[in-house]
Protein backbone atom coordinates (compact mmCIF):
# COMPACT_ATOMS: atom_id res chain seq x y z
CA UNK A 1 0.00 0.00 0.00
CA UNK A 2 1.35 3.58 -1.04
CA UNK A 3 -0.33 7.10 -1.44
CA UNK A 4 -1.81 7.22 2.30
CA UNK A 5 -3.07 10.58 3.45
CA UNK A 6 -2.00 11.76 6.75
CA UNK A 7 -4.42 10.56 8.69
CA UNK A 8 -4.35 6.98 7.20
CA UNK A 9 -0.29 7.11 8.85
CA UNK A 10 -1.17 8.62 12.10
CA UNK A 11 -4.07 5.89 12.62
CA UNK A 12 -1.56 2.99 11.43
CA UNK A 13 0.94 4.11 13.94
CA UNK A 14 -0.69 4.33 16.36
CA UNK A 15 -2.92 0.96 16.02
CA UNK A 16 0.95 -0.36 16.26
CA UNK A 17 2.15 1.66 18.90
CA UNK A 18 -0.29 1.40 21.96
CA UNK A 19 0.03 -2.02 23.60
CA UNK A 20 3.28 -0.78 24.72
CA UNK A 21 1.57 2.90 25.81
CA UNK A 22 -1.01 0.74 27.97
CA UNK A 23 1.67 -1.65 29.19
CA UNK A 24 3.42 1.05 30.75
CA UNK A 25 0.77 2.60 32.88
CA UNK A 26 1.61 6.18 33.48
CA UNK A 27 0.32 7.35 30.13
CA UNK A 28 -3.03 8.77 30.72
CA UNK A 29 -3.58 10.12 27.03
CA UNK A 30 -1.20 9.46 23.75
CA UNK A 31 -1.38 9.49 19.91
CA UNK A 32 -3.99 11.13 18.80
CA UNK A 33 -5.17 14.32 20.37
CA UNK A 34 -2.90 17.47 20.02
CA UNK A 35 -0.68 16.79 23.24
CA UNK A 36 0.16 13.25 24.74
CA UNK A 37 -0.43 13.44 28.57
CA UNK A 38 2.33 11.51 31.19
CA UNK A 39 2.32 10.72 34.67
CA UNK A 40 5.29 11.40 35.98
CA UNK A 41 6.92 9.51 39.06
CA UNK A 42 7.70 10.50 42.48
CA UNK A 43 11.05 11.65 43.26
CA UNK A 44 12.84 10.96 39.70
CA UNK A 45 14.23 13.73 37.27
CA UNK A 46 12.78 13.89 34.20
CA UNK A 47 15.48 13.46 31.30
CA UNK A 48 14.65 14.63 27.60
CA UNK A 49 16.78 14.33 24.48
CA UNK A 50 15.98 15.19 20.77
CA UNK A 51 17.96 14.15 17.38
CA UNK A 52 17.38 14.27 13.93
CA UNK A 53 18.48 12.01 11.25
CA UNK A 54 18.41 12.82 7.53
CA UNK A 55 19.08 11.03 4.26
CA UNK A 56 22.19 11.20 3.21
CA UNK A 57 24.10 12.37 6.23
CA UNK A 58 23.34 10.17 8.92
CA UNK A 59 22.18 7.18 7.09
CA UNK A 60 23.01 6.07 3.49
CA UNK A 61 20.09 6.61 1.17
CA UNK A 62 19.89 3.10 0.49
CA UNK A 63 19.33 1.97 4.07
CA UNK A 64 16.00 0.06 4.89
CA UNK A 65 13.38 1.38 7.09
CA UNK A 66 13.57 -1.10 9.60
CA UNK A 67 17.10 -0.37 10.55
CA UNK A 68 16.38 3.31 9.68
CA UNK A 69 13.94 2.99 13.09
CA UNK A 70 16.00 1.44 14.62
CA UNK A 71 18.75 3.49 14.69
CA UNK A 72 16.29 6.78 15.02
CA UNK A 73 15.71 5.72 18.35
CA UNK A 74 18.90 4.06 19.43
CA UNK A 75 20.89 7.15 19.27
CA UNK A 76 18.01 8.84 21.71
CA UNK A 77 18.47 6.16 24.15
CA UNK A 78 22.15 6.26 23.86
CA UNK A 79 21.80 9.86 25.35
CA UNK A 80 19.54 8.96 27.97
CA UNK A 81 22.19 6.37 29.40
CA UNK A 82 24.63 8.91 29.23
CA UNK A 83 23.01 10.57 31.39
CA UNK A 84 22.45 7.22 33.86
CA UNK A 85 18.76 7.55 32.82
CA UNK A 86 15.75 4.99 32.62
CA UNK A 87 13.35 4.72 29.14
CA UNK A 88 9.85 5.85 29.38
CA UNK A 89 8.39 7.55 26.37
CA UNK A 90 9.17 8.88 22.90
CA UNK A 91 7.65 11.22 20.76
CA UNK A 92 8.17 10.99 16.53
CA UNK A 93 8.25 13.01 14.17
CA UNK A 94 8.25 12.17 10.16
CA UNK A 95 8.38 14.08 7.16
CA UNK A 96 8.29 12.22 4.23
CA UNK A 97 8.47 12.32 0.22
CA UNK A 98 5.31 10.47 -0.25
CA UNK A 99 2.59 9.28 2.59
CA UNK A 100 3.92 5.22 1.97
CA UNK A 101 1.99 3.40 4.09
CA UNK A 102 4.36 -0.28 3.73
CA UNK A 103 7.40 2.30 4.34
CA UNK A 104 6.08 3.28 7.83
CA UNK A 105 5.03 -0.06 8.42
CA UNK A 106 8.86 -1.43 7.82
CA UNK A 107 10.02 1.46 9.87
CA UNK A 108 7.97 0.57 12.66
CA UNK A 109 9.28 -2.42 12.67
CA UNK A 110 12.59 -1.26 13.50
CA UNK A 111 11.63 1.74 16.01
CA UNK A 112 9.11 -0.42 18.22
CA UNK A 113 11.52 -3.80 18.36
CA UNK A 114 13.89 -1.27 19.69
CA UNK A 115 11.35 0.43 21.70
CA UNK A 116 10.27 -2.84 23.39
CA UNK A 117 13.33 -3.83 24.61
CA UNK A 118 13.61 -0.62 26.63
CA UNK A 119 9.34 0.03 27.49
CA UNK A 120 9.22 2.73 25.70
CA UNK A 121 5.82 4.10 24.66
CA UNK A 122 5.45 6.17 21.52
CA UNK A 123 3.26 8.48 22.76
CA UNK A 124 2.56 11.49 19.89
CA UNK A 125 4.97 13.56 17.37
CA UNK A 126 4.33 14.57 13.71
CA UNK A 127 4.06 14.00 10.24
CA UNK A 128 4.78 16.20 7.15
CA UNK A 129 5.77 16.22 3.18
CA UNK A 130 9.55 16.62 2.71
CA UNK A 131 12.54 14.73 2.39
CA UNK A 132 13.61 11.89 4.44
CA UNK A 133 13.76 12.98 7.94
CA UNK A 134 13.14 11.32 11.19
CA UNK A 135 13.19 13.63 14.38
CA UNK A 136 12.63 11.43 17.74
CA UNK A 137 12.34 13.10 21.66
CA UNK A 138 12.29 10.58 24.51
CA UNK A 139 11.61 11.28 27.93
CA UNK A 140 13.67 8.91 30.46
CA UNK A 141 13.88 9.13 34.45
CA UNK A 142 17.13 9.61 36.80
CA UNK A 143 17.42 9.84 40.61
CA UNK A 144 18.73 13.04 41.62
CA UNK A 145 21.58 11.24 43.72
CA UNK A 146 22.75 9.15 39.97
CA UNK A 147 22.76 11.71 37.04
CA UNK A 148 25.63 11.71 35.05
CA UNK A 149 26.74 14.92 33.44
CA UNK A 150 29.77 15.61 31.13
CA UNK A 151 30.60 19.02 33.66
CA UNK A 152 31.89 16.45 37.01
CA UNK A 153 34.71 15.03 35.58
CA UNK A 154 37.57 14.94 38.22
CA UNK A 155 41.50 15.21 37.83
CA UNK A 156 42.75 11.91 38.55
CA UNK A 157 39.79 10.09 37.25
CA UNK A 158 40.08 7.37 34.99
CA UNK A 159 38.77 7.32 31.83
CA UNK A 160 36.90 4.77 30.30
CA UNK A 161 34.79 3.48 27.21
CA UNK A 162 32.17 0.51 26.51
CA UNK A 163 32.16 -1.80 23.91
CA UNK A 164 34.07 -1.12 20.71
CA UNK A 165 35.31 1.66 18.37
CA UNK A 166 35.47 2.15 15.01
CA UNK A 167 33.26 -0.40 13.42
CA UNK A 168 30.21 2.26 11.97
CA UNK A 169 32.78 4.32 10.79
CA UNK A 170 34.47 1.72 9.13
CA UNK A 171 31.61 1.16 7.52
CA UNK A 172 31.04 4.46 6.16
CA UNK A 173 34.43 4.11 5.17
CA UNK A 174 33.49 0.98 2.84
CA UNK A 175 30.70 2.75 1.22
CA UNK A 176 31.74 5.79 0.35
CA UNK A 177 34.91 3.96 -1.45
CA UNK A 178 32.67 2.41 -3.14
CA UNK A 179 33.75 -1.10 -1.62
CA UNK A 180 31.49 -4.30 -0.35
CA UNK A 181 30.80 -3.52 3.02
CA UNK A 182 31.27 -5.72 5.54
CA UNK A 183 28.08 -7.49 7.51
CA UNK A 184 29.78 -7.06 10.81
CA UNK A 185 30.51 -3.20 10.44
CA UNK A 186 27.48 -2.71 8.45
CA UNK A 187 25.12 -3.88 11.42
CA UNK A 188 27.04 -1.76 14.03
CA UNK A 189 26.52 1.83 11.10
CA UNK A 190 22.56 0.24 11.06
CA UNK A 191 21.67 -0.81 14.36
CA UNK A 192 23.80 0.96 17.02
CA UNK A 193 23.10 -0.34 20.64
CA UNK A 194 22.20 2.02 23.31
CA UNK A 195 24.02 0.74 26.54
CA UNK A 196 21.15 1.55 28.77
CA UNK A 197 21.89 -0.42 31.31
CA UNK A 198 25.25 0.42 31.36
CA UNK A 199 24.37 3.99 32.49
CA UNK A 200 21.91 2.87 35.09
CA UNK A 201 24.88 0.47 36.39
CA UNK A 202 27.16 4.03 36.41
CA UNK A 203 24.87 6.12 38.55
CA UNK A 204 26.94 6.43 41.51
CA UNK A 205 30.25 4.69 40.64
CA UNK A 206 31.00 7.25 37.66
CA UNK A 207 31.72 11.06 37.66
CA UNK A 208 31.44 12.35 34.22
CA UNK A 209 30.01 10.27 30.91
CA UNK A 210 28.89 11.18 27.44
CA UNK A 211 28.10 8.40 24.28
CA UNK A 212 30.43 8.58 21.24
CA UNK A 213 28.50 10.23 18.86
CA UNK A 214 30.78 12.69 16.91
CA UNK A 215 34.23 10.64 17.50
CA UNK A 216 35.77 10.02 21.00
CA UNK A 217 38.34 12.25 20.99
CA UNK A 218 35.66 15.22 20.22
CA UNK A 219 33.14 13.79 22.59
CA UNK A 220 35.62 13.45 25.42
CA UNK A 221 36.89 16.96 24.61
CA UNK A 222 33.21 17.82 25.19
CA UNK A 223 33.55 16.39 28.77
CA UNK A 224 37.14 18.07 29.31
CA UNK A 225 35.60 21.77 28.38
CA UNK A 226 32.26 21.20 30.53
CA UNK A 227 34.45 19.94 33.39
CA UNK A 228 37.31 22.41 33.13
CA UNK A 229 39.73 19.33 32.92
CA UNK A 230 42.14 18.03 30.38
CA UNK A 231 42.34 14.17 29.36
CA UNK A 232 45.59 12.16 28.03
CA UNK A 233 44.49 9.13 26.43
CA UNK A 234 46.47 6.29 24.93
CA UNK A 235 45.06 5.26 21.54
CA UNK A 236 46.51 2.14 21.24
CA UNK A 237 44.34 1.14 24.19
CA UNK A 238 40.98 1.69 22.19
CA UNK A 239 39.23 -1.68 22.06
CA UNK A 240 38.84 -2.65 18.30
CA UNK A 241 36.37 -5.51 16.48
CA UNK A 242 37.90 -8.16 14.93
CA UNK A 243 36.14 -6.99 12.19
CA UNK A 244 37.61 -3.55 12.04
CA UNK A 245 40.94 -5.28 12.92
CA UNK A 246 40.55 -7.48 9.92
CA UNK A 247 39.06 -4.45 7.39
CA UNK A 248 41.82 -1.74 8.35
CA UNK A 249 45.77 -1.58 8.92
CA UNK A 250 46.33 -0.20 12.59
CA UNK A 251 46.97 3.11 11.20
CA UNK A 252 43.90 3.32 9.49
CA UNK A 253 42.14 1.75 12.02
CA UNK A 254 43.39 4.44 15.37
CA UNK A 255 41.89 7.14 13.13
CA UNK A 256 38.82 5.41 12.66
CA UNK A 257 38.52 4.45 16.43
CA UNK A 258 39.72 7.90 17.90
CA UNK A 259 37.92 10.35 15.28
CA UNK A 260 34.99 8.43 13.30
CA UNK A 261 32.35 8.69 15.41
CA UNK A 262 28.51 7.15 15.22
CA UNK A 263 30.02 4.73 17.93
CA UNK A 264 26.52 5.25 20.59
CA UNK A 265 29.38 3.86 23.04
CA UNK A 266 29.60 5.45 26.05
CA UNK A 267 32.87 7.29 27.04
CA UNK A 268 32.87 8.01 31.70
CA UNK A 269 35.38 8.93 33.79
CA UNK A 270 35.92 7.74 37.68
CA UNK A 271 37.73 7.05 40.42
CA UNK A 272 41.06 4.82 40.26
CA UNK A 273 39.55 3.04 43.52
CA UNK A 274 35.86 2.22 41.81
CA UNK A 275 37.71 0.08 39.18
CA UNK A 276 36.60 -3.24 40.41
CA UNK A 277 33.15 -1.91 41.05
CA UNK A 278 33.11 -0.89 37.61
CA UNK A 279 33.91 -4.02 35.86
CA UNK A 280 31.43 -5.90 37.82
CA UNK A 281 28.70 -3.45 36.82
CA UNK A 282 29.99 -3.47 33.50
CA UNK A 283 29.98 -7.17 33.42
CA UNK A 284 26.03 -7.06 34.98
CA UNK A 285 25.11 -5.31 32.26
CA UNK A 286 25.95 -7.58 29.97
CA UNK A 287 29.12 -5.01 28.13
CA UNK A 288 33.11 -5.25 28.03
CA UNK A 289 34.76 -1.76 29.39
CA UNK A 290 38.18 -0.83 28.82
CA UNK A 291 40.20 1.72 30.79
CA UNK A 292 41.45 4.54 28.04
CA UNK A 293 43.28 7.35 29.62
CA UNK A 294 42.75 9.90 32.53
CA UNK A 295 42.25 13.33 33.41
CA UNK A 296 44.78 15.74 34.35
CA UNK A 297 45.34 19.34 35.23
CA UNK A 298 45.89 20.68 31.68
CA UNK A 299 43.52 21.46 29.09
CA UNK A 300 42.41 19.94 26.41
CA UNK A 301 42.41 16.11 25.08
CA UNK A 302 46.16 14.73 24.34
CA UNK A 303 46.22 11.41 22.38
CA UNK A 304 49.03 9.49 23.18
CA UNK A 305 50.63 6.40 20.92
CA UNK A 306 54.05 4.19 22.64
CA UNK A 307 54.23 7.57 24.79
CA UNK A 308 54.64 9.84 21.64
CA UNK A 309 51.73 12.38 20.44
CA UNK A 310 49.17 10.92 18.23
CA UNK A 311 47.62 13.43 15.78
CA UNK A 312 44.57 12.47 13.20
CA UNK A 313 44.00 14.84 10.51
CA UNK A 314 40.03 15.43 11.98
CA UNK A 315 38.90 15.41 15.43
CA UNK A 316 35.72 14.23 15.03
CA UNK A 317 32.80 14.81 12.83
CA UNK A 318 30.76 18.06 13.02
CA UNK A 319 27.75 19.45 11.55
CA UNK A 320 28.50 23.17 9.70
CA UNK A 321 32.04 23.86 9.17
């Protein structure tokens, strides 16, 4: 089915969205009227975070829907664990070439698997006429006494990262060379995953944390400028795939680790003495964490290689320059 009117898309999202919106129980009125309406609980922060994704620069234009859900609201979530933050809800917003009915349908399919294995409810958002673009807000909870924020990093901390590096933009790599991609990177550009659980597990054990979004040496210079800090970190530490290590000579493969960004890892800094603590959380949660670097006194990030300075010729990726 193609050429459905507005309407016809609002009705067929939200016939697909609401078992999780009743599931949930604090969400007293959702798609459908001209606000959504959300019980909020007792003594938790409310958490919001908003990003866009368009055709062409944050997905390849050939991607499929499903995975272009999927990833619409993984790198949402993968703010909200920054941040040591629990799912609730989500709000979506669509604007599309063409009201295609079985292309909402397969991108559905993506968002709410996602959105299932983290409760969230879709509760409202938009659609519109225009290119490709998929704008998604979701709303997450966060004890006062566990928010993580990229401004309480602490000299002497060490710093850390989940997961691995590199693999996405490997990926990009591939395809903009022109060159088969490989499955392994390919499903890491497509389907990010948001370590959720991770941040809840940090709340209290970590200072400072932010997810590699833009490239970890820009997103930890993020946390070094908010915190008034400086950061040395060794890049031969960064924990690579064996897929990247297979697709990419080591040179090749530090830049794309360090700088390439579209990672949805999350970079933290802590205490030397919480490192046990942190590995067992880590290991709860179901991720691998590697210890990176640390902060000191002096500004700025400093990327280290054998002890020498490591330069890349980008620091990470950025929107308008």
């Amino acid at each position: 089915m193609s050429g459905a009117g507005e309407f016809d898309l609002i009705t067929r999202i939200r016939a697909r969205a609401a078992a999780m919106a009743e599931a949930r129980g604090d969400v007293e009125l959702g798609i459908g009227d001209d606000a959504a309406v959300l019980r909020l609980p007792a003594e938790a922060l409310l958490v919001v975070a908003t990003d866009t994704l368009n055709a062409g620069v944050h997905f390849p234009v050939e991607t499929v829907p499903a995975d272009i859900g999927w990833k619409a609201l993984a790198v949402n979530l993968s703010d909200l664990a920054a941040m040591g933050a629990r799912p609730a809800w989500a709000t979506l917003s669509l604007s599309l070439p063409q009201g295609d009915a079985a292309w909402v349908d397969a991108f559905l399919d993506g968002f709410l698997a996602l959105a299932d294995q983290h409760r969230v409810a879709l509760v409202g958002g938009d659609t519109t006429r225009g290119p490709l673009s998929v704008c998604v807000t979701v709303h997450g909870f966060v004890e006062a006494e566990r928010v993580l924020r990229r401004d309480a990093a602490r000299v002497g901390d060490d710093v850390w990262v989940s997961g691995t590096l590199g693999d996405a933009a490997g990926a990009l790599s591939q395809w903009r060379g022109g060159e088969g991609v490989e499955t392994a990177l390919r499903a890491r550009l497509d389907r990010p995953t948001p370590r959720v659980a991770l941040g809840r597990a940090l709340g209290g054990l970590a200072h400072a944390a932010i997810d590699v979004s833009d490239g970890l040496l820009a997103d930890l210079g993020h946390v070094c400028v908010a915190s008034d800090v400086g950061a040395e970190l060794e890049v031969d530490a960064l924990p690579a795939s064996e897929a990247l290590r297979e697709a990419f000579d080591a040179e090749a493969r530090r830049a794309l680790q360090a700088t390439g960004g579209d990672d949805y890892e999350l970079c933290f800094t802590a205490l030397p003495a919480q490192r046990d603590a942190i590995v067992a959380a880590a290991r709860e949660a179901g991720v691998d964490v590697h210890r990176i670097g640390r902060i000191v006194e002096r500004r700025g990030v400093v990327a280290l290689s054998g002890g020498q300075p490591w330069t890349s010729s980008r620091a990470g990726y950025t929107h308008f320059r």
